[in-house]
N, C-alpha and C. Protein backbone atom coordinates (compact mmCIF):
# COMPACT_ATOMS: atom_id res chain seq x y z
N UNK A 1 -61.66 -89.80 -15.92
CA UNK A 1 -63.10 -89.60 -15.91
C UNK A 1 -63.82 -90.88 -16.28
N UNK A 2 -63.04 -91.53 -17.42
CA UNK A 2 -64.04 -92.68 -17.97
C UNK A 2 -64.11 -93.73 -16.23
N UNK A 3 -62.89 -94.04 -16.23
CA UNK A 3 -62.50 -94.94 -15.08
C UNK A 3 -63.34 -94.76 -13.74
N UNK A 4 -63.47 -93.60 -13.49
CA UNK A 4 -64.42 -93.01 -12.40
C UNK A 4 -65.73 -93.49 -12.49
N UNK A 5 -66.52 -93.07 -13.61
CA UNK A 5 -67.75 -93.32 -13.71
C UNK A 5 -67.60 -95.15 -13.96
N UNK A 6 -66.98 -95.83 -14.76
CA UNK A 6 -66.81 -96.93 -14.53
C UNK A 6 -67.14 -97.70 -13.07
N UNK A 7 -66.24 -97.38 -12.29
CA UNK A 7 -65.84 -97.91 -10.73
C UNK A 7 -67.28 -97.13 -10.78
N UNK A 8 -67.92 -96.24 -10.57
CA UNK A 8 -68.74 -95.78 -9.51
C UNK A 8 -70.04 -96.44 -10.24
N UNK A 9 -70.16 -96.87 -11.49
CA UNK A 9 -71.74 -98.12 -11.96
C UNK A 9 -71.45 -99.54 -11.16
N UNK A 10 -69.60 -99.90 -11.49
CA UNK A 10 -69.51 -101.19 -11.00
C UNK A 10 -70.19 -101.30 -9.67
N UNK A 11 -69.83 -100.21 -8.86
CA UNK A 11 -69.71 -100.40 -7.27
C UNK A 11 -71.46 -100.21 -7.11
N UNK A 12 -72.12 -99.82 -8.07
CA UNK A 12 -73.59 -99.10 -7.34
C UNK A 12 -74.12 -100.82 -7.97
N UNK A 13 -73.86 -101.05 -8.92
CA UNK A 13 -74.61 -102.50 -9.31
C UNK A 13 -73.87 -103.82 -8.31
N UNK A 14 -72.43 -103.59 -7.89
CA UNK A 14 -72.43 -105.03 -7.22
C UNK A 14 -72.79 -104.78 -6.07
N UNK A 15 -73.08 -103.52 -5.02
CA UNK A 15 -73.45 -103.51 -3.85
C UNK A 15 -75.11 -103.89 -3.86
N UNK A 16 -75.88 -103.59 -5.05
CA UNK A 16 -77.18 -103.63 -5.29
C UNK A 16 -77.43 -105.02 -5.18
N UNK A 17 -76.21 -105.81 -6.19
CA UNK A 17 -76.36 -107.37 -6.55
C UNK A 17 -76.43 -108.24 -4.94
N UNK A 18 -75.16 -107.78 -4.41
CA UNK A 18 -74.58 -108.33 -3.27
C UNK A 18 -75.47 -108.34 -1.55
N UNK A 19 -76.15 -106.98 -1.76
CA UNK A 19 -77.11 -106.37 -0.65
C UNK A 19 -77.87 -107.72 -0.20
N UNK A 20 -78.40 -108.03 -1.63
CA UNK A 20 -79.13 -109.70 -1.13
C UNK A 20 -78.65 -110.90 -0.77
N UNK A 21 -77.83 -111.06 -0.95
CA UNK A 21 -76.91 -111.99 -0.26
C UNK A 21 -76.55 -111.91 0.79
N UNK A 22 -75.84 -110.93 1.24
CA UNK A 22 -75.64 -110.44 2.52
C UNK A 22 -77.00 -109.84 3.83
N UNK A 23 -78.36 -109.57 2.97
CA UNK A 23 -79.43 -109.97 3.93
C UNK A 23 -79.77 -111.41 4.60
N UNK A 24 -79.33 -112.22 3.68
CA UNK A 24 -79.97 -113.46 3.90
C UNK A 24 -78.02 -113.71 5.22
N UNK A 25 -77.38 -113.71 5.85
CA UNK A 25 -76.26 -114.07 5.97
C UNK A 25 -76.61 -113.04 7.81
N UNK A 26 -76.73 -113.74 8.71
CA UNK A 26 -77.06 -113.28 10.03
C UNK A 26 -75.39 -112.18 10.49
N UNK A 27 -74.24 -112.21 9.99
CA UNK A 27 -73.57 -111.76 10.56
C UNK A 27 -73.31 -110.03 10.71
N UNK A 28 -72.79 -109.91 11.16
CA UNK A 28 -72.66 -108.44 11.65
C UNK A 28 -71.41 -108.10 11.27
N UNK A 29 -70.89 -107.06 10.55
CA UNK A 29 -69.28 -106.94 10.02
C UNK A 29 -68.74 -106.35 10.64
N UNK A 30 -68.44 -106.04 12.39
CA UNK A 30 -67.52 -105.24 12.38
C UNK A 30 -66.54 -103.84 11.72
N UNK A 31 -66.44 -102.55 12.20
CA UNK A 31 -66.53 -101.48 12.01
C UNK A 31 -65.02 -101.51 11.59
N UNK A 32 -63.85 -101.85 13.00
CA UNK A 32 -63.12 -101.80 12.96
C UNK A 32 -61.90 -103.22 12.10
N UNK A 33 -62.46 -103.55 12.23
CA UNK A 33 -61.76 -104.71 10.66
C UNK A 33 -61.05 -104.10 9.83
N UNK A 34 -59.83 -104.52 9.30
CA UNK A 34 -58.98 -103.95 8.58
C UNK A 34 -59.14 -104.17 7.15
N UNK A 35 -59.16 -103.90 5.67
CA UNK A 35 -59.74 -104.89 4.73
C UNK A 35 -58.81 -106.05 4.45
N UNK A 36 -57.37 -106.10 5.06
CA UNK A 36 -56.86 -107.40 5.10
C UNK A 36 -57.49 -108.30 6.20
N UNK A 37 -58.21 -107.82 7.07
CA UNK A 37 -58.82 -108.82 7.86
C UNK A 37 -60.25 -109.27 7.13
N UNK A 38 -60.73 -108.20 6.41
CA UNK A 38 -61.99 -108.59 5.93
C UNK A 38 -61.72 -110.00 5.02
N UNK A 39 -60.61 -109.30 4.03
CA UNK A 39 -60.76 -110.18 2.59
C UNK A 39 -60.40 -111.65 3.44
N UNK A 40 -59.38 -111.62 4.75
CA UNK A 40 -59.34 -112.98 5.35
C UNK A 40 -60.37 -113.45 5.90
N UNK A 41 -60.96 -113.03 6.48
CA UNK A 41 -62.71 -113.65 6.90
C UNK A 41 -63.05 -114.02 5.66
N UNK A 42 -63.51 -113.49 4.60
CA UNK A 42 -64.03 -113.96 3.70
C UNK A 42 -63.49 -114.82 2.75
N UNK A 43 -62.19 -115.00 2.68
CA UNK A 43 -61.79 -116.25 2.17
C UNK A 43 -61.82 -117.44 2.90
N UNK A 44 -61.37 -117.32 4.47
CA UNK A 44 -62.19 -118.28 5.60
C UNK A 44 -63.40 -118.41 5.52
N UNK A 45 -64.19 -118.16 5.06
CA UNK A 45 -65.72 -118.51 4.50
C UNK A 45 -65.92 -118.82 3.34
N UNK A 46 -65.21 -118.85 2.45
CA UNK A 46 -65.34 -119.23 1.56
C UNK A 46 -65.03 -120.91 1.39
N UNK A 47 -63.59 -120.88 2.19
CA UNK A 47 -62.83 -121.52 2.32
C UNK A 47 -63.82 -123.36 3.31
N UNK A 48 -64.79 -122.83 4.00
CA UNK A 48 -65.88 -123.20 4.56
C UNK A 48 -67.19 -123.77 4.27
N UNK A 49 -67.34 -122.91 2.77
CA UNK A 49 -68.38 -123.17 2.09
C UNK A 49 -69.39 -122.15 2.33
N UNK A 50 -69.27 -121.28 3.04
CA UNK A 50 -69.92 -120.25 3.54
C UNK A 50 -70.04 -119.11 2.46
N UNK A 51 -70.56 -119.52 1.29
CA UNK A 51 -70.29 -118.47 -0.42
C UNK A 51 -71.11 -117.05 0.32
N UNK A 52 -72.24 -116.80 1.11
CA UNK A 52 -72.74 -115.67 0.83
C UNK A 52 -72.57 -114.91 2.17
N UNK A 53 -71.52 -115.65 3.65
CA UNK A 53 -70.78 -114.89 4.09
C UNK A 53 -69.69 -114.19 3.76
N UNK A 54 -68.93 -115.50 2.77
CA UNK A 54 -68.16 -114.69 2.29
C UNK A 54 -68.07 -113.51 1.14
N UNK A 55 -69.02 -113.38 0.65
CA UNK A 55 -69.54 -112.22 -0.51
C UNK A 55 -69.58 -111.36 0.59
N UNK A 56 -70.42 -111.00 1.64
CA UNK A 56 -70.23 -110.09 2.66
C UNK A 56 -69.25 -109.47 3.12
N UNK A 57 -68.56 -110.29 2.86
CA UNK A 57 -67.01 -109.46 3.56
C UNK A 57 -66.47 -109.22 2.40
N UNK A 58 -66.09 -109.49 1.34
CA UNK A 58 -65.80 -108.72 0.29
C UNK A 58 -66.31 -107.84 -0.09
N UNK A 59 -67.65 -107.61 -0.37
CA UNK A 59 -68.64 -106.44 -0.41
C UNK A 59 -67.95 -105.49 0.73
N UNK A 60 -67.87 -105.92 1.99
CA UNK A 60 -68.00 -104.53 3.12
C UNK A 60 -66.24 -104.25 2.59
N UNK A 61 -65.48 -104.66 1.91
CA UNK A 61 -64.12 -104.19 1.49
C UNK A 61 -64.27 -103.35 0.35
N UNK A 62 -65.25 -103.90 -0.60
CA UNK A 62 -65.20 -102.87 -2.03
C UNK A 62 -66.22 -101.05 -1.60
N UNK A 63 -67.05 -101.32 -0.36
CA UNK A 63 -67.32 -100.26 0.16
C UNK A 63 -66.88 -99.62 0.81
N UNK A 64 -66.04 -100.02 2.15
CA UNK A 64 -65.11 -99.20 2.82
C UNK A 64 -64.03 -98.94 2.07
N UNK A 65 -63.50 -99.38 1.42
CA UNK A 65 -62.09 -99.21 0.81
C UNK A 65 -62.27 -98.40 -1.20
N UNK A 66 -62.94 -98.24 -1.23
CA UNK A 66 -63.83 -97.70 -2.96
C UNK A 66 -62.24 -96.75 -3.03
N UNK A 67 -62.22 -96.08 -2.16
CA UNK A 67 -61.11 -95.28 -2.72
C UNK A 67 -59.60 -95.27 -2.42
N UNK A 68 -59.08 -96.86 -2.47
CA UNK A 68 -58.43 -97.73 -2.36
C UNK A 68 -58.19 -98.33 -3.15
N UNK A 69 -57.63 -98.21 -4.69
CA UNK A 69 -57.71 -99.42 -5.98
C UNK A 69 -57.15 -100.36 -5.69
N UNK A 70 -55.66 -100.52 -5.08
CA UNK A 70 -55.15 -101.82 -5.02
C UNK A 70 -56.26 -103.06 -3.85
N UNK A 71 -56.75 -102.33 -2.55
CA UNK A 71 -57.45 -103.01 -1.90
C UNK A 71 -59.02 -103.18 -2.75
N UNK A 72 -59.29 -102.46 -3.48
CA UNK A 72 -60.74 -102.79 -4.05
C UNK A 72 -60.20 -103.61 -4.70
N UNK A 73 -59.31 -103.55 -6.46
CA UNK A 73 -59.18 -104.58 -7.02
C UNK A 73 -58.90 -105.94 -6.14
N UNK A 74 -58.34 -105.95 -5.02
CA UNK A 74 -58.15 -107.21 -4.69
C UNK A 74 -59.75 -108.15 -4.31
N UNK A 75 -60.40 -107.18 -3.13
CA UNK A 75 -61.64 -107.60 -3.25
C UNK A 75 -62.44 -108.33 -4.32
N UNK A 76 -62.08 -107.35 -5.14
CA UNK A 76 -63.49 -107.18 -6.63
C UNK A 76 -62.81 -108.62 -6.84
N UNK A 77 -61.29 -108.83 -7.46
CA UNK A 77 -60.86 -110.13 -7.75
C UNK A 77 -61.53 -111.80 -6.68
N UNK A 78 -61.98 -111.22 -5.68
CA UNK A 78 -61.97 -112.37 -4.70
C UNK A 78 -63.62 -112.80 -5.24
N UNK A 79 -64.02 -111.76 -5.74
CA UNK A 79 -65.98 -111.93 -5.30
C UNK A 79 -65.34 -112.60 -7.07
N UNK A 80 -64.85 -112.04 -7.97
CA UNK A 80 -65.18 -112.79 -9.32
C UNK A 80 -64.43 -114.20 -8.99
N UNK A 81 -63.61 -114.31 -8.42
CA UNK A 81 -63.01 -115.64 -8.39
C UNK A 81 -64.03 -117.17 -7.66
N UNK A 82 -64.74 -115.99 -6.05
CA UNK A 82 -66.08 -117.03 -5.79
C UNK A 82 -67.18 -117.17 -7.19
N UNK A 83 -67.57 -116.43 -7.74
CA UNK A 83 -68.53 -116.71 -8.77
C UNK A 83 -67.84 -117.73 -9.97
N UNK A 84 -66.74 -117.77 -10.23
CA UNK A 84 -65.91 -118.87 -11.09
C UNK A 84 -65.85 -120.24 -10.59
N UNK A 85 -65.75 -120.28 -9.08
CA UNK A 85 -65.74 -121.66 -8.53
C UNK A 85 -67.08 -122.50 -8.12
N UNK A 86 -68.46 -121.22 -8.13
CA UNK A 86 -69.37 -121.73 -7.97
C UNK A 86 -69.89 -121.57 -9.52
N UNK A 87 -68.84 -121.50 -10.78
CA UNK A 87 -69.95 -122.25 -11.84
C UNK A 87 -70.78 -121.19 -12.51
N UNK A 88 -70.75 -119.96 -11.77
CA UNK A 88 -71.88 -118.69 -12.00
C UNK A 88 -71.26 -117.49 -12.81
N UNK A 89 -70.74 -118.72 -13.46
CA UNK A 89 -69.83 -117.45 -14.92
C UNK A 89 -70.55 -115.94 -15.28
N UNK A 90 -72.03 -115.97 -15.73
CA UNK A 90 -72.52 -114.46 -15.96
C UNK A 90 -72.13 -113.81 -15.01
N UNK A 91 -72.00 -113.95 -13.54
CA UNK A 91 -71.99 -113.22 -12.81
C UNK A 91 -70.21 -112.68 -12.55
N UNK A 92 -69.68 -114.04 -12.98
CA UNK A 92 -68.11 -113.82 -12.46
C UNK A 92 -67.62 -112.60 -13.62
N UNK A 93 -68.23 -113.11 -15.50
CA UNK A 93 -67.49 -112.65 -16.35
C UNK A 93 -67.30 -110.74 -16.20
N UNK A 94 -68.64 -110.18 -15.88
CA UNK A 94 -68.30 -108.18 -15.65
C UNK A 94 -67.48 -108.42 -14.73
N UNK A 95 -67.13 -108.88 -13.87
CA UNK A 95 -66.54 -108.59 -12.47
C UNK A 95 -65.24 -108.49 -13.21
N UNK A 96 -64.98 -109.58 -13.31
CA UNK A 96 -63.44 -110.05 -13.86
C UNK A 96 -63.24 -108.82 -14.75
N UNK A 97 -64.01 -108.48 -16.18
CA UNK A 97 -63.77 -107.70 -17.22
C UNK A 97 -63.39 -106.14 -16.73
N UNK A 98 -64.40 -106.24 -15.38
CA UNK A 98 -64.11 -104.64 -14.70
C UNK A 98 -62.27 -104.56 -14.35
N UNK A 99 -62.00 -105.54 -13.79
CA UNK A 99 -60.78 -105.05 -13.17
C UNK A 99 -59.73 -105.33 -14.63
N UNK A 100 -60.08 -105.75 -15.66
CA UNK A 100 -59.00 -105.31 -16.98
C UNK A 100 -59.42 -104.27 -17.07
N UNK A 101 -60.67 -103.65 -17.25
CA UNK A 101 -60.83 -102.20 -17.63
C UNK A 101 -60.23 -101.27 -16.91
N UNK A 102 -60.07 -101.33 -15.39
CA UNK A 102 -59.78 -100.70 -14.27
C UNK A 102 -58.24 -100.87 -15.00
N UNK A 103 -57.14 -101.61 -15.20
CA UNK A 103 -55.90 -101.82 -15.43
C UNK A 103 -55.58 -101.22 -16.97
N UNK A 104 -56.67 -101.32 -17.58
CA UNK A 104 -56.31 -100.42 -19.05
C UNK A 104 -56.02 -99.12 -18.41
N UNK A 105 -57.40 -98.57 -17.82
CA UNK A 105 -57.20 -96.80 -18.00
C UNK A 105 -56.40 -96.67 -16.83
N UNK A 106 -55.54 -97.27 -16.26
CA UNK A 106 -54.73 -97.04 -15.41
C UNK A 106 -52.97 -96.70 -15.61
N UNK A 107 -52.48 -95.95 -14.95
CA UNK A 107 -51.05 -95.66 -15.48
C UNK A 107 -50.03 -97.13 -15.16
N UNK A 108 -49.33 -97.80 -15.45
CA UNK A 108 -48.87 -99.01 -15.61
C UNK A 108 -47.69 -98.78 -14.81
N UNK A 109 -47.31 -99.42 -13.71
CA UNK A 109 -47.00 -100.05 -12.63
C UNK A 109 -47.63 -99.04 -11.33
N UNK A 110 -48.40 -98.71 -11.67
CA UNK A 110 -49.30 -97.99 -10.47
C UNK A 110 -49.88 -98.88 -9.70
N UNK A 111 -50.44 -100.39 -10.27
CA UNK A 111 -51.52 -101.38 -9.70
C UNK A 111 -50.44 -102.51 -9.42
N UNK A 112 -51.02 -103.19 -8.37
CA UNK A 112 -50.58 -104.30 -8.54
C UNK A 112 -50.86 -105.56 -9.59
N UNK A 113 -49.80 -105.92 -10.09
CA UNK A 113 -50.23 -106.69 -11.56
C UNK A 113 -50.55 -107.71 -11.00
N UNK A 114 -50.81 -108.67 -10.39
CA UNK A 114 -51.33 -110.03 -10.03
C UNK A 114 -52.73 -110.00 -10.43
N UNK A 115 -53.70 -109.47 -10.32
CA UNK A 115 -54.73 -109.22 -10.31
C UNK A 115 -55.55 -109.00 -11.53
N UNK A 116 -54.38 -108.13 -12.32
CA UNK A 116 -54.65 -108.18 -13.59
C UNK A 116 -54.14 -109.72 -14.46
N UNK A 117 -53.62 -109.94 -13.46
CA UNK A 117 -52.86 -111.27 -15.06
C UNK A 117 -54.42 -112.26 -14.45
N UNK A 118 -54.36 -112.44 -13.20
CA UNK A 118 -55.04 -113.34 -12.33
C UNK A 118 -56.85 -113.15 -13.07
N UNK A 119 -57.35 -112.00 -13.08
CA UNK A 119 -58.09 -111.63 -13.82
C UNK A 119 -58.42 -112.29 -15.61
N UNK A 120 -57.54 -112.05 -16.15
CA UNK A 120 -56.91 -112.40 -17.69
C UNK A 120 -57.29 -114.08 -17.60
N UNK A 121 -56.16 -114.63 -16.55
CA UNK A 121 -56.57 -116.13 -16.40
C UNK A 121 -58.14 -116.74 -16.66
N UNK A 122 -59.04 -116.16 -15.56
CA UNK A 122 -60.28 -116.40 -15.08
C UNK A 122 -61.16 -116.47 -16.45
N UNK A 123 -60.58 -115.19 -17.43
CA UNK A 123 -61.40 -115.06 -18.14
C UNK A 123 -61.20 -116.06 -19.41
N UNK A 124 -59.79 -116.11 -19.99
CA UNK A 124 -59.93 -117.25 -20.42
C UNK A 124 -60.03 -118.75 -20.47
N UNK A 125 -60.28 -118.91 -19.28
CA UNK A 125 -61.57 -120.31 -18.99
C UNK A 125 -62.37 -120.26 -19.55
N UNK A 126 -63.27 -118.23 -19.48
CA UNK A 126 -64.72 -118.88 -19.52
C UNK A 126 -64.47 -118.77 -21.35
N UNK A 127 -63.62 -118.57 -22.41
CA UNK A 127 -63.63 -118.57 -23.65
C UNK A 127 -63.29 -120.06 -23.98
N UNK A 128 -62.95 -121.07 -23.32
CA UNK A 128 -62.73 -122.33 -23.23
C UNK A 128 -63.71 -123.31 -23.63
């Protein structure tokens, strides 16, 4: 229950956050996209310099896929990892903190652990 309502504030505040970013960003996301094709577009945009195409395609993964943890956490991990490289720590640090919370109330080897350690990493930078 806690975990639920958790995921379902995270997801209503980063789609809220993200909505604007992805107005300003002319592309069109494709229906049929897989979210391993998404999260690859959007690391190819990232990868580009393209920060608020690529928030778009991570966004359209943490929405199509919400009831998907291993594919959301991976997402959610990609959008906190762009906000770490662009410097925009307030924004990266909930993101990041969500997916330890998501891995606490979770039954343990249910998730994929990369994500969580990868997570853990990010965050102690920003205590650095």
């Amino acid at each position: 229950m806690k975990r639920t309502a958790l995921k379902k504030i995270f997801i209503i505040t980063l789609a809220t956050a993200l909505f604007a970013a992805c107005s300003t960003v002319p592309k069109e996301i494709p229906e049929e996209l897989t979210a391993q094709e998404l999260i690859q577009k959007g690391q190819a945009e990232f990868e580009n310099g393209h920060y608020k195409a690529s928030l778009c395609y991570y966004n359209a993964v943490t929405e199509r896929y919400a009831d998907s943890l291993p594919i959301y956490l991976e997402a959610t991990y990609e959008i906190g990892h762009l906000y770490m490289k662009q410097k925009k720590y307030s924004k990266a640090e909930p993101i990041l903190q969500e997916i330890i919370d998501i891995y606490a109330n979770s039954q343990p080897g249910t998730l994929p652990g990369a994500y969580q350690k990868l997570a853990q990493l990010e965050l102690e930078k920003l205590k650095n």
